[in-house]
Protein backbone atom coordinates (compact mmCIF):
# COMPACT_ATOMS: atom_id res chain seq x y z
CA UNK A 1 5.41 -11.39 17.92
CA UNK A 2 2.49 -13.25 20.00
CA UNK A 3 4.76 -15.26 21.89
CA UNK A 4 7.20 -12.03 22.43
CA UNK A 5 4.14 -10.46 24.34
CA UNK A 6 5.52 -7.14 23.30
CA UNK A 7 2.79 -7.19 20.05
CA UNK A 8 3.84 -5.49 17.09
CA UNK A 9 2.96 -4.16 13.72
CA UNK A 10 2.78 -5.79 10.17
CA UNK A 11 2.32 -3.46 7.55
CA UNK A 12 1.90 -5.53 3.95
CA UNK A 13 2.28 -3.97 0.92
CA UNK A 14 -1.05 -3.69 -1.68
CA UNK A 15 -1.14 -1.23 -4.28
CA UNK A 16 -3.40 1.29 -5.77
CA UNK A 17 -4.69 -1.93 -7.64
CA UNK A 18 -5.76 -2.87 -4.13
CA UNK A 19 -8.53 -0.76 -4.34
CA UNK A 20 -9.52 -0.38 -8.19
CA UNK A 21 -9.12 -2.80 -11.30
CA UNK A 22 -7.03 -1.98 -14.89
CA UNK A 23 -7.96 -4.29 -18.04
CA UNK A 24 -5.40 -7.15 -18.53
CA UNK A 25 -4.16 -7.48 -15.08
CA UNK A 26 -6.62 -9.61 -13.58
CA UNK A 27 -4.19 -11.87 -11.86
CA UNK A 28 -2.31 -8.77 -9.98
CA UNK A 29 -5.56 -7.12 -9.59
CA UNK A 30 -7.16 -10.04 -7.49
CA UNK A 31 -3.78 -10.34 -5.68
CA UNK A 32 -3.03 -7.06 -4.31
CA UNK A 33 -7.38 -7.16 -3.31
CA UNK A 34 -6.40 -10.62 -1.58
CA UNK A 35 -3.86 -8.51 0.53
CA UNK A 36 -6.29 -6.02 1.69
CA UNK A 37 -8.90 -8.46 2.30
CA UNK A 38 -5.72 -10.61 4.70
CA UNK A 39 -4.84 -7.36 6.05
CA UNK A 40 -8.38 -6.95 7.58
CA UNK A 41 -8.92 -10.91 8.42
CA UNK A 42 -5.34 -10.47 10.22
CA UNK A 43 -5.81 -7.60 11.76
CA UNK A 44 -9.05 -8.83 13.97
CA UNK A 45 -7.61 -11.89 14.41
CA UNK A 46 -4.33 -10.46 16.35
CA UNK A 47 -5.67 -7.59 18.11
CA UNK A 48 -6.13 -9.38 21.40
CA UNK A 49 -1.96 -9.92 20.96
CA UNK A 50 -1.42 -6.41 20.54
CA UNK A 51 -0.47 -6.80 16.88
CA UNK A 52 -1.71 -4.61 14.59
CA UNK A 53 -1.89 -5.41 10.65
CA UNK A 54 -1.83 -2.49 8.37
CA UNK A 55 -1.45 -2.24 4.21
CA UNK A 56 -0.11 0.34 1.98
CA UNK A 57 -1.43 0.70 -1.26
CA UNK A 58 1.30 2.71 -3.54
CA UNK A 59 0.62 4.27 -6.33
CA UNK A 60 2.70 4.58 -9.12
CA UNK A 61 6.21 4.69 -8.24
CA UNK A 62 9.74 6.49 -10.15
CA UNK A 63 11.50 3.01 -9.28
CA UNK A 64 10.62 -0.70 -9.68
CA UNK A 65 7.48 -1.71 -11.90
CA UNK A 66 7.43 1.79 -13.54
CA UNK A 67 11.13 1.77 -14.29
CA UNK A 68 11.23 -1.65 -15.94
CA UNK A 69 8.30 -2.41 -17.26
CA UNK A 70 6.97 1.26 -18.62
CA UNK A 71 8.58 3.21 -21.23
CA UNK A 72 10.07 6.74 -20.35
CA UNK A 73 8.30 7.74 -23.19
CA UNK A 74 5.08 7.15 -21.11
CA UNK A 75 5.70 7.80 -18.28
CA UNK A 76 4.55 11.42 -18.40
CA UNK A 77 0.68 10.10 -19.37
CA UNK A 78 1.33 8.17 -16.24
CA UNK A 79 1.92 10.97 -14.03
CA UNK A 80 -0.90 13.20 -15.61
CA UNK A 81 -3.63 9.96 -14.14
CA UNK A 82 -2.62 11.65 -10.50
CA UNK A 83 -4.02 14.77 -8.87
CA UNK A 84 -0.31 15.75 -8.57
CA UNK A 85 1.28 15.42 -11.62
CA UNK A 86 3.62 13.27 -10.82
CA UNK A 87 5.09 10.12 -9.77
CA UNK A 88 5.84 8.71 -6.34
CA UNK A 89 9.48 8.75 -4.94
CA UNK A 90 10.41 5.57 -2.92
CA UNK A 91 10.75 7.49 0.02
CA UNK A 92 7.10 8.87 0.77
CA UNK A 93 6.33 5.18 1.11
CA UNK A 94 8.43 3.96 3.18
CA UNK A 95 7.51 7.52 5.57
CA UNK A 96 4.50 5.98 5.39
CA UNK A 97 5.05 2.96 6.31
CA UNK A 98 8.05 3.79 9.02
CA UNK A 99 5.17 6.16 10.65
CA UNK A 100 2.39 2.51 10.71
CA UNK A 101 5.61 1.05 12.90
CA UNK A 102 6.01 3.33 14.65
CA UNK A 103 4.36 4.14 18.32
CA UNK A 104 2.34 7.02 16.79
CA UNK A 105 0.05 4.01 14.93
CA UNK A 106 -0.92 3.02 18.19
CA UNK A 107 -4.50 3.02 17.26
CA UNK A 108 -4.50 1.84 13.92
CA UNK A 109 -4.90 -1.66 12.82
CA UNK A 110 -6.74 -3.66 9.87
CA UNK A 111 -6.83 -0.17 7.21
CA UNK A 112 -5.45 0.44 3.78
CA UNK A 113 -3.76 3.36 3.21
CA UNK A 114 -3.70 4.52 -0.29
CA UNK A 115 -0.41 6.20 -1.13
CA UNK A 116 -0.87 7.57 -4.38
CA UNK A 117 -0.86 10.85 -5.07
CA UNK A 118 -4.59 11.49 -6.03
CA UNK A 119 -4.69 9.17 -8.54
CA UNK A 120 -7.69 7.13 -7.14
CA UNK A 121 -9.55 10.60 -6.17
CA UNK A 122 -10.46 10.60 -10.11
């Protein structure tokens, strides 16, 4: 991207866990705060390059972790830990993150953005 002089936009992917901690997931927990903290560090450092550096923090999602690793059974307690009631679909993330590509993120480098359907205004 720096040598294209055209800059750019990296968006990496946090989590919700990004932001707050659960007991027994130290290991995650530290490395999804490790991406925020590189998504800031980045972000300065690549400004002058026109590249901005962005994160997304989802929150619990229908697909992926939740599907494999949480049973059905639970995943209705799940849902009840966000403001709305529910989980995330796939697709309001990458919105999300197809809108930090895009043109109309012009002006917005080196943030998280928390995805999650309420769950961390508790």
């Amino acid at each position: 991207m720096r040598d294209s002089d055209q800059g750019g936009s990296v968006i990496n992917m946090a989590s919700i866990f990004g932001q707050v901690a659960v007991p027994g997931l130290a290991g995650y927990v530290a490395a999804k705060h490790g991406v925020v903290g590189l998504t800031k560090a980045a972000a300065l450092d690549h400004a002058a390059d026109g590249i901005r550096v962005n994160a997304v923090g989802p929150g619990f999602i229908k697909k992926g972790l939740v599907e494999r690793n949480v049973p059905e059974a639970e995943r209705g307690n799940i849902a009840a830990l966000h403001a709305l009631g529910r989980l995330g679909e796939p697709r309001e993330i990458a919105d999300l993150v197809t809108f930090l590509a895009g043109d109309g993120a012009s002006f917005l480098t080196g943030v998280y953005y928390a995805a999650e359907g309420g769950f961390l205004a508790r």
